[in-house]
PDB file of N, CA and C in Angstrom:
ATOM      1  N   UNK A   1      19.946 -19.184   9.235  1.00  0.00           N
ATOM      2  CA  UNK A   1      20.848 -18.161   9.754  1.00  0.00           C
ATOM      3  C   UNK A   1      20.131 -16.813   9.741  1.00  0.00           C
ATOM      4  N   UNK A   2      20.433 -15.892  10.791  1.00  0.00           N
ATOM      5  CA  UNK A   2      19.969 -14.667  10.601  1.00  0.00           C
ATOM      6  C   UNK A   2      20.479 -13.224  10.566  1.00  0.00           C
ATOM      7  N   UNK A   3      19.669 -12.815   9.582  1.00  0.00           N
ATOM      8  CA  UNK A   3      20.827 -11.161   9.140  1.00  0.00           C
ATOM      9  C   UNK A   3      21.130 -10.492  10.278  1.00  0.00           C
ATOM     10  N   UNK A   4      20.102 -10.437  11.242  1.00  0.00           N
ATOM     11  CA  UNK A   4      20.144  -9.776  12.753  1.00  0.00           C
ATOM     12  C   UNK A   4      20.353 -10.410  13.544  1.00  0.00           C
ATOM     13  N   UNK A   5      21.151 -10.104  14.563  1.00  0.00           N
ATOM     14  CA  UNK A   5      21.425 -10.304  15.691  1.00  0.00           C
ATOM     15  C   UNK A   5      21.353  -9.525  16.659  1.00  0.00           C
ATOM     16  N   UNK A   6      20.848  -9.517  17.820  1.00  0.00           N
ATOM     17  CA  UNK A   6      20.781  -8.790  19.040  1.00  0.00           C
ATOM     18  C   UNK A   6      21.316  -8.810  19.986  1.00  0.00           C
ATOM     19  N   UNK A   7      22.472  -8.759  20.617  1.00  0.00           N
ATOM     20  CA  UNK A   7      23.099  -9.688  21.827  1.00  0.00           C
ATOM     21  C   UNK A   7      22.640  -8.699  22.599  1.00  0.00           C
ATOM     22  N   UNK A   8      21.522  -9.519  23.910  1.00  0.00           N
ATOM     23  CA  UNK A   8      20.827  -9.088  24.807  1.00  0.00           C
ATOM     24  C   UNK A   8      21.641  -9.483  26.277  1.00  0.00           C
ATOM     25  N   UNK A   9      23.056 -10.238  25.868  1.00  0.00           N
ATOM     26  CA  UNK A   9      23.888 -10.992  26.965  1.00  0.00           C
ATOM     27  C   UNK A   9      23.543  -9.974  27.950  1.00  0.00           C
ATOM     28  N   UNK A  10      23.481 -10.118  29.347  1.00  0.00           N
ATOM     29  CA  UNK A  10      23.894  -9.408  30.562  1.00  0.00           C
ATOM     30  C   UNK A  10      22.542  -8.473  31.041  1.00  0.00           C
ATOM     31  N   UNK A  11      21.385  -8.174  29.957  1.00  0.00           N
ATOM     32  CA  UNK A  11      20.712  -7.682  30.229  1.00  0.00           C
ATOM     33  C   UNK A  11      19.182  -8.431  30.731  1.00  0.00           C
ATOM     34  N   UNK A  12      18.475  -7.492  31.426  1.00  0.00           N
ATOM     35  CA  UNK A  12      17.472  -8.397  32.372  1.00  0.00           C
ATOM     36  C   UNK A  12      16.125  -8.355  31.388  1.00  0.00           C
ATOM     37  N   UNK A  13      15.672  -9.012  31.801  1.00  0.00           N
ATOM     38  CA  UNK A  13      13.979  -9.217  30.933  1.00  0.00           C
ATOM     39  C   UNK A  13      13.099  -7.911  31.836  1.00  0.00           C
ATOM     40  N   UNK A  14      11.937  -7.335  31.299  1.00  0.00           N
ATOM     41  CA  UNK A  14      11.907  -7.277  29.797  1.00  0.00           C
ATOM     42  C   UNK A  14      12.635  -6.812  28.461  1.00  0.00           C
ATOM     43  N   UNK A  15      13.905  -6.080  29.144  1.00  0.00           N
ATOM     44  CA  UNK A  15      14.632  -5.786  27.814  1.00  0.00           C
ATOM     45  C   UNK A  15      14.910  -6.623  26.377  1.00  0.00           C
ATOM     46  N   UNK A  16      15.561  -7.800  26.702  1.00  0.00           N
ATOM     47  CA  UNK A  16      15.499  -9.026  25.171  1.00  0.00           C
ATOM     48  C   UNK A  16      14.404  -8.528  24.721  1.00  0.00           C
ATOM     49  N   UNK A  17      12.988  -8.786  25.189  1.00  0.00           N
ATOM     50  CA  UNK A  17      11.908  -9.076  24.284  1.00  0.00           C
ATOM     51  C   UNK A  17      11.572  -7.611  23.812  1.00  0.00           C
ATOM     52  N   UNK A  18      11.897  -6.660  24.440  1.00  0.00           N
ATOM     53  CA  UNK A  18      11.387  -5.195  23.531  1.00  0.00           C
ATOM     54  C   UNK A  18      12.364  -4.960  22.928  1.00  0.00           C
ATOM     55  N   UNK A  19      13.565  -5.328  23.065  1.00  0.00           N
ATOM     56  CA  UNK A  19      15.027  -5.560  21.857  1.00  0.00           C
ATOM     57  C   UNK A  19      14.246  -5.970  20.314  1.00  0.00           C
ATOM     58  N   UNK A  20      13.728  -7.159  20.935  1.00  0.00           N
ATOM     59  CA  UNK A  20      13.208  -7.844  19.750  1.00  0.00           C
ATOM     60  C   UNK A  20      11.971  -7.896  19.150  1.00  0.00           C
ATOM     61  N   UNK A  21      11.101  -6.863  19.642  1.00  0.00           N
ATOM     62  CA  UNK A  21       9.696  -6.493  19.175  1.00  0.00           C
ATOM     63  C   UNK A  21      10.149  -5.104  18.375  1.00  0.00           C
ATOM     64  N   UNK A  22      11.203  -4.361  18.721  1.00  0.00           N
ATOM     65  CA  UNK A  22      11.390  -3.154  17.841  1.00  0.00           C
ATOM     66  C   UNK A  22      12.365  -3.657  16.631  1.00  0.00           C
ATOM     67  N   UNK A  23      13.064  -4.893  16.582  1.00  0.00           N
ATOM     68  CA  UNK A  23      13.895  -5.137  15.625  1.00  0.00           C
ATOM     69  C   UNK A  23      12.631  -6.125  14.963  1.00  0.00           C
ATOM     70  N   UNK A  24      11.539  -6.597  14.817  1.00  0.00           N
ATOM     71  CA  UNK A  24      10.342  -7.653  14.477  1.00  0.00           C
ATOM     72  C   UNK A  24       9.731  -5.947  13.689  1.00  0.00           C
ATOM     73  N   UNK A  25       9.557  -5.442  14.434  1.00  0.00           N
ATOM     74  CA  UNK A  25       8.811  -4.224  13.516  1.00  0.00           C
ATOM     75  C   UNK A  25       9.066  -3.688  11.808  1.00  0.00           C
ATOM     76  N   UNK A  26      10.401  -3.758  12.070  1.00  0.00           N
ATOM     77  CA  UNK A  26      11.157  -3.356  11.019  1.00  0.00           C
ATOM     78  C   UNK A  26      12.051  -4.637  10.073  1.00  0.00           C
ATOM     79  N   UNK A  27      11.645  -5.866   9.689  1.00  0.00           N
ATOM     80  CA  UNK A  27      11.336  -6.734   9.129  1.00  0.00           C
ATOM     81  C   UNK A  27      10.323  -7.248   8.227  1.00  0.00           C
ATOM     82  N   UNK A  28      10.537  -7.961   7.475  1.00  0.00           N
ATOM     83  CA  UNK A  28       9.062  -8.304   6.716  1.00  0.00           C
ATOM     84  C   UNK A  28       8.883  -9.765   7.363  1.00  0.00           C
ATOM     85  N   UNK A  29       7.553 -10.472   7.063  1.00  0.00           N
ATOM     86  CA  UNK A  29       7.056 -11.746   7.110  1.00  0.00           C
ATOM     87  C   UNK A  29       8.213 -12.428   6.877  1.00  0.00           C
ATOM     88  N   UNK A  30       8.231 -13.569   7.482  1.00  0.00           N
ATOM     89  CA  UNK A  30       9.145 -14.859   7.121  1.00  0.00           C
ATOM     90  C   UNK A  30      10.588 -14.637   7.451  1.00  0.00           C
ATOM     91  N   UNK A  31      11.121 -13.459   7.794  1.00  0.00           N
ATOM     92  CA  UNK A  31      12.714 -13.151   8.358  1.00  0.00           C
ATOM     93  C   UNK A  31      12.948 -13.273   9.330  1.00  0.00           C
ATOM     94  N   UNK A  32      14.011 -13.676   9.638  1.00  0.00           N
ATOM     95  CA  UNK A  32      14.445 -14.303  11.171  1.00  0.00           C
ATOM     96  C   UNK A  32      15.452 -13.415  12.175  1.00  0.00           C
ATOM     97  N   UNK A  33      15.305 -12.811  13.217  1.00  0.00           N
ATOM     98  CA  UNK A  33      16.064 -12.856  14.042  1.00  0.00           C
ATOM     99  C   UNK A  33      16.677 -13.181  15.232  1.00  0.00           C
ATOM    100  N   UNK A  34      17.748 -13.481  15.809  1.00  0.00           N
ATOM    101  CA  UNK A  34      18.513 -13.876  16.595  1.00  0.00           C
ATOM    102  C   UNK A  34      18.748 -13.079  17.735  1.00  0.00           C
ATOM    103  N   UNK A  35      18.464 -13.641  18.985  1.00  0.00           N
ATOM    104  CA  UNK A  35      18.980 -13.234  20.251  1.00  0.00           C
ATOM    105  C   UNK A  35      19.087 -13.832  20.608  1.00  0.00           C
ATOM    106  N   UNK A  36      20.445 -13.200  21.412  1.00  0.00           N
ATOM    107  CA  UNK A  36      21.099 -13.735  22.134  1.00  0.00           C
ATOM    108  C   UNK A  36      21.837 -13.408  23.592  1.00  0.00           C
ATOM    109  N   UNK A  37      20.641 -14.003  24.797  1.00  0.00           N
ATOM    110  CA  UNK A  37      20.312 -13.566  26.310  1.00  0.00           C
ATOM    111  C   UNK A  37      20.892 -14.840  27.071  1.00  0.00           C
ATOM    112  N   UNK A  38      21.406 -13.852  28.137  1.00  0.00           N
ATOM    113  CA  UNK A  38      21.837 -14.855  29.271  1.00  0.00           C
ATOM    114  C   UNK A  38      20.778 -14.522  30.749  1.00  0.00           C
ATOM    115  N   UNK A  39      19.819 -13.987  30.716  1.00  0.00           N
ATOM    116  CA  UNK A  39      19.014 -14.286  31.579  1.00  0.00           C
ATOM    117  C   UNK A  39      17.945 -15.498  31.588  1.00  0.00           C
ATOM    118  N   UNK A  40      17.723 -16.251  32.913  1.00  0.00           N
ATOM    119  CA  UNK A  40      16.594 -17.252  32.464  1.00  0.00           C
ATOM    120  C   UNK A  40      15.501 -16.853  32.349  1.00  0.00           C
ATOM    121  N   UNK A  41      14.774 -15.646  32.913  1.00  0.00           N
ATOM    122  CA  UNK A  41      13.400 -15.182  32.268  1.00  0.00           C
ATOM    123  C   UNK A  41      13.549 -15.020  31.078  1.00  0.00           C
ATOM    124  N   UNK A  42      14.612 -14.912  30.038  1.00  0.00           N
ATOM    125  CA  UNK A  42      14.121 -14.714  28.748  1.00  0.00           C
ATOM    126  C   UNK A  42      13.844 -15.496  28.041  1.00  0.00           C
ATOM    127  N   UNK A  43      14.204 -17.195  28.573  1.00  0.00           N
ATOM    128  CA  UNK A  43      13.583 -18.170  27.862  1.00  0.00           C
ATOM    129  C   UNK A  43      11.520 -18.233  28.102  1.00  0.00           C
ATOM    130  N   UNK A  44      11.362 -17.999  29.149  1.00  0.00           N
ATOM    131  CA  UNK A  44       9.999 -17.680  28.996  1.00  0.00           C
ATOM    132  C   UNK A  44       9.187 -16.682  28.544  1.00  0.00           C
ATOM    133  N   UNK A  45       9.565 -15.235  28.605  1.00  0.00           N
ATOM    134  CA  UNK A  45       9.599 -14.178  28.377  1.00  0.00           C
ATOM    135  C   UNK A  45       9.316 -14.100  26.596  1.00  0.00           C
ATOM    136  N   UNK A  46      10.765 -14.820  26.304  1.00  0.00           N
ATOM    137  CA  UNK A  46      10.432 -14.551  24.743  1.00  0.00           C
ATOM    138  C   UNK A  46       9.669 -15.603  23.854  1.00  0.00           C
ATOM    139  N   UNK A  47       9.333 -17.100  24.703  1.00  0.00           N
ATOM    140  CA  UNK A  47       8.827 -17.899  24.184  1.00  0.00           C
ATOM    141  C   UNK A  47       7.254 -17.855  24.283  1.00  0.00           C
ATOM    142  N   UNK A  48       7.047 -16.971  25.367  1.00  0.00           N
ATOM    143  CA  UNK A  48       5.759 -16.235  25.416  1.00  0.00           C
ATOM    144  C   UNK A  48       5.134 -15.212  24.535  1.00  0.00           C
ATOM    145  N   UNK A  49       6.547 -14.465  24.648  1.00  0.00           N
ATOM    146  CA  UNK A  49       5.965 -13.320  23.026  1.00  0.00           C
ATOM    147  C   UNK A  49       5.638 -14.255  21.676  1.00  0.00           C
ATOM    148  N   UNK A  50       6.522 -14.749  21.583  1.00  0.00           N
ATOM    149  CA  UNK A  50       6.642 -15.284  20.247  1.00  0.00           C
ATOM    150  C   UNK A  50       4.852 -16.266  19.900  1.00  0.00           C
ATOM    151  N   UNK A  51       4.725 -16.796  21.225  1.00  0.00           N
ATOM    152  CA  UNK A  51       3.292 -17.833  20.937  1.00  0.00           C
ATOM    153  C   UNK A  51       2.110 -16.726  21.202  1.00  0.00           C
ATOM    154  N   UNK A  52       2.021 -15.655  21.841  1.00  0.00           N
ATOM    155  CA  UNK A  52       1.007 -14.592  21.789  1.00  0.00           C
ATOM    156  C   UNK A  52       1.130 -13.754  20.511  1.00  0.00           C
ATOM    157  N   UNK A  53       2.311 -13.486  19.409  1.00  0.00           N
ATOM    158  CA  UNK A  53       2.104 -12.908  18.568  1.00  0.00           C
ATOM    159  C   UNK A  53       2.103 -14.119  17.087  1.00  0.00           C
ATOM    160  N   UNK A  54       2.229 -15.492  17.164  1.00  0.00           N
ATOM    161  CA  UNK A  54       2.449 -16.372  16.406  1.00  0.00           C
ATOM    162  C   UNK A  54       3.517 -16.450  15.914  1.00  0.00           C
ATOM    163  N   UNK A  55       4.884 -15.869  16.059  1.00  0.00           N
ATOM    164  CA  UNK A  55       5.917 -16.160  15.672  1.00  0.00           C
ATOM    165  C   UNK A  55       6.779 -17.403  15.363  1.00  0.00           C
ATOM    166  N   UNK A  56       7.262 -17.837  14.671  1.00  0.00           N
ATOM    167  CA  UNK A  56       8.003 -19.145  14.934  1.00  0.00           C
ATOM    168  C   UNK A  56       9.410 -18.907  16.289  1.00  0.00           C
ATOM    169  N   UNK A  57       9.853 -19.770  16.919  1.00  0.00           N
ATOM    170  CA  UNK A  57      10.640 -19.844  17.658  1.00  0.00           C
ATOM    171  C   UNK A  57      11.815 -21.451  17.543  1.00  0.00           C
ATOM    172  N   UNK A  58      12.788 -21.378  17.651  1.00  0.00           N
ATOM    173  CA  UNK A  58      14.031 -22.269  18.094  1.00  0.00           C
ATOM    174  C   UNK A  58      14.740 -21.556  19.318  1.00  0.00           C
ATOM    175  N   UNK A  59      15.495 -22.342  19.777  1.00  0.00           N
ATOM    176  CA  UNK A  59      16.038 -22.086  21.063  1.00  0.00           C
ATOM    177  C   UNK A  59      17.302 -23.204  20.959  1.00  0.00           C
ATOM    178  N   UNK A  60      18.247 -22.565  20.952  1.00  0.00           N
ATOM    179  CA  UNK A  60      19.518 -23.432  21.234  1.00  0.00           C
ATOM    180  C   UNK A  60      21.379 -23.067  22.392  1.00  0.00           C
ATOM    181  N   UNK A  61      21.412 -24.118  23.037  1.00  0.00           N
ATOM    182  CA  UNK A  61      22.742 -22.981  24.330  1.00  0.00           C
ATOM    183  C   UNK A  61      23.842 -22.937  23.342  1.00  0.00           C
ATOM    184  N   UNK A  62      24.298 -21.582  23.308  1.00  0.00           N
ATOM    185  CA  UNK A  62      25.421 -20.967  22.578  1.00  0.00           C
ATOM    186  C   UNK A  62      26.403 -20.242  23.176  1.00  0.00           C
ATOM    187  N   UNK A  63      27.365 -20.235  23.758  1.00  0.00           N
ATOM    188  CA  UNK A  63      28.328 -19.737  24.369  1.00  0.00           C
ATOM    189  C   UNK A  63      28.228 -19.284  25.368  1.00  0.00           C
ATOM    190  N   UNK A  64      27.778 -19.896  26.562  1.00  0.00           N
ATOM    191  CA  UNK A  64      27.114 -19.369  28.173  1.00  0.00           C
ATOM    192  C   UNK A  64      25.887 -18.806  27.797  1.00  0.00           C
ATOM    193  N   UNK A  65      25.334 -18.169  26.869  1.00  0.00           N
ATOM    194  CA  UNK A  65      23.900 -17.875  26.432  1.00  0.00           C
ATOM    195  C   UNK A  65      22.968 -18.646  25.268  1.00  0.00           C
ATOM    196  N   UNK A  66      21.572 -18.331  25.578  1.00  0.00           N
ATOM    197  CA  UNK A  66      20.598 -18.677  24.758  1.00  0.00           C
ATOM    198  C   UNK A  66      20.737 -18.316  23.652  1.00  0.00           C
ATOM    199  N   UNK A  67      20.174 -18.744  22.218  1.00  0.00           N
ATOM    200  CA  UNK A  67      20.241 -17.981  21.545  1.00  0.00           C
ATOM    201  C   UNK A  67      18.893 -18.568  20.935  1.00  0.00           C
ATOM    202  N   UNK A  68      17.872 -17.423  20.788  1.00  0.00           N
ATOM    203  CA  UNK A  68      16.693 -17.771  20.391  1.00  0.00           C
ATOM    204  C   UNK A  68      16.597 -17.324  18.933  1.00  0.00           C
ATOM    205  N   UNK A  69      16.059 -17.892  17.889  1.00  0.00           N
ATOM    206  CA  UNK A  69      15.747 -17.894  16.545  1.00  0.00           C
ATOM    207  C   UNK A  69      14.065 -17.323  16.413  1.00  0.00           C
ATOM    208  N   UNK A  70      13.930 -16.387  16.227  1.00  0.00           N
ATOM    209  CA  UNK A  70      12.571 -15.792  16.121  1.00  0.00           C
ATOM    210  C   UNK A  70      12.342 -15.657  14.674  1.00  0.00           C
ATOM    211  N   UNK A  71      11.467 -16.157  13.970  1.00  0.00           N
ATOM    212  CA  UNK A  71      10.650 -15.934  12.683  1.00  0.00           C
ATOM    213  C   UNK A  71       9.814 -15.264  12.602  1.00  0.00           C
ATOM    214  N   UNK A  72       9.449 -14.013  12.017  1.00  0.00           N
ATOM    215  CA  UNK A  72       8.744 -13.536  12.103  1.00  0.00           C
ATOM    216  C   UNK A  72       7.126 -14.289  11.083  1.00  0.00           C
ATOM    217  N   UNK A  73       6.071 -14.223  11.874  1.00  0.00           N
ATOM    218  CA  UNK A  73       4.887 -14.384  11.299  1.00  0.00           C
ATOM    219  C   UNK A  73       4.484 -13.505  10.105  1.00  0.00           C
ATOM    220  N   UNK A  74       3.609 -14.069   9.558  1.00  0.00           N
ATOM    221  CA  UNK A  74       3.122 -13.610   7.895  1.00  0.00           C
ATOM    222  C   UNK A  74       1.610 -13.151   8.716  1.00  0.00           C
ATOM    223  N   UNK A  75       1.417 -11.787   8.156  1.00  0.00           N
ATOM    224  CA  UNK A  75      -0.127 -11.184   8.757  1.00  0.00           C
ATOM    225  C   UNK A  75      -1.232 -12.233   8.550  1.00  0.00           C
ATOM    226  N   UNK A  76      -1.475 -12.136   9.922  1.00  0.00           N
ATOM    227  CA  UNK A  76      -3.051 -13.013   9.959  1.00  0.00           C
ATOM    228  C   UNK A  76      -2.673 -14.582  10.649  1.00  0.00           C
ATOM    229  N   UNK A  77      -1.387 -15.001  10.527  1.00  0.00           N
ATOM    230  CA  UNK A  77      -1.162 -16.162  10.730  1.00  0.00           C
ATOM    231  C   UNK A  77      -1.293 -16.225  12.282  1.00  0.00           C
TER     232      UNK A  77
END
């Protein structure tokens, strides 16, 4: 489960993913946050960030929207 949540519903990419690179900033290693987008670029969009910065990722459909589970990476990983 995660302390954060972002509901990115209604908004277009790139917004989700800089939603969620400024809420990743201000986190430590190993904490998770949640967005949650109803555009389909953001399933690529953020599954792209997440494998260019090593993040962990889940992805599951939640109420007409995505809701992606982002872990944040431990430095160096």
């Amino acid at each position: 489960m995660s302390d954060i949540v972002i509901d990115a519903r209604g908004l277009k990419c790139p917004l989700p993913v800089l939603k969620l690179e400024k809420a990743l900033a201000g986190v430590g290693a190993g904490n998770t946050i949640a967005v949650l987008a109803t555009d389909p670029v953001a399933r690529i969009d953020i599954a792209l960030y997440c494998r260019q910065q090593g993040h962990g990722l889940a992805m599951r459909e939640e109420d007409a929207a995505t809701r992606y589970e982002v872990t944040k990476a431990r430095a160096g990983e």
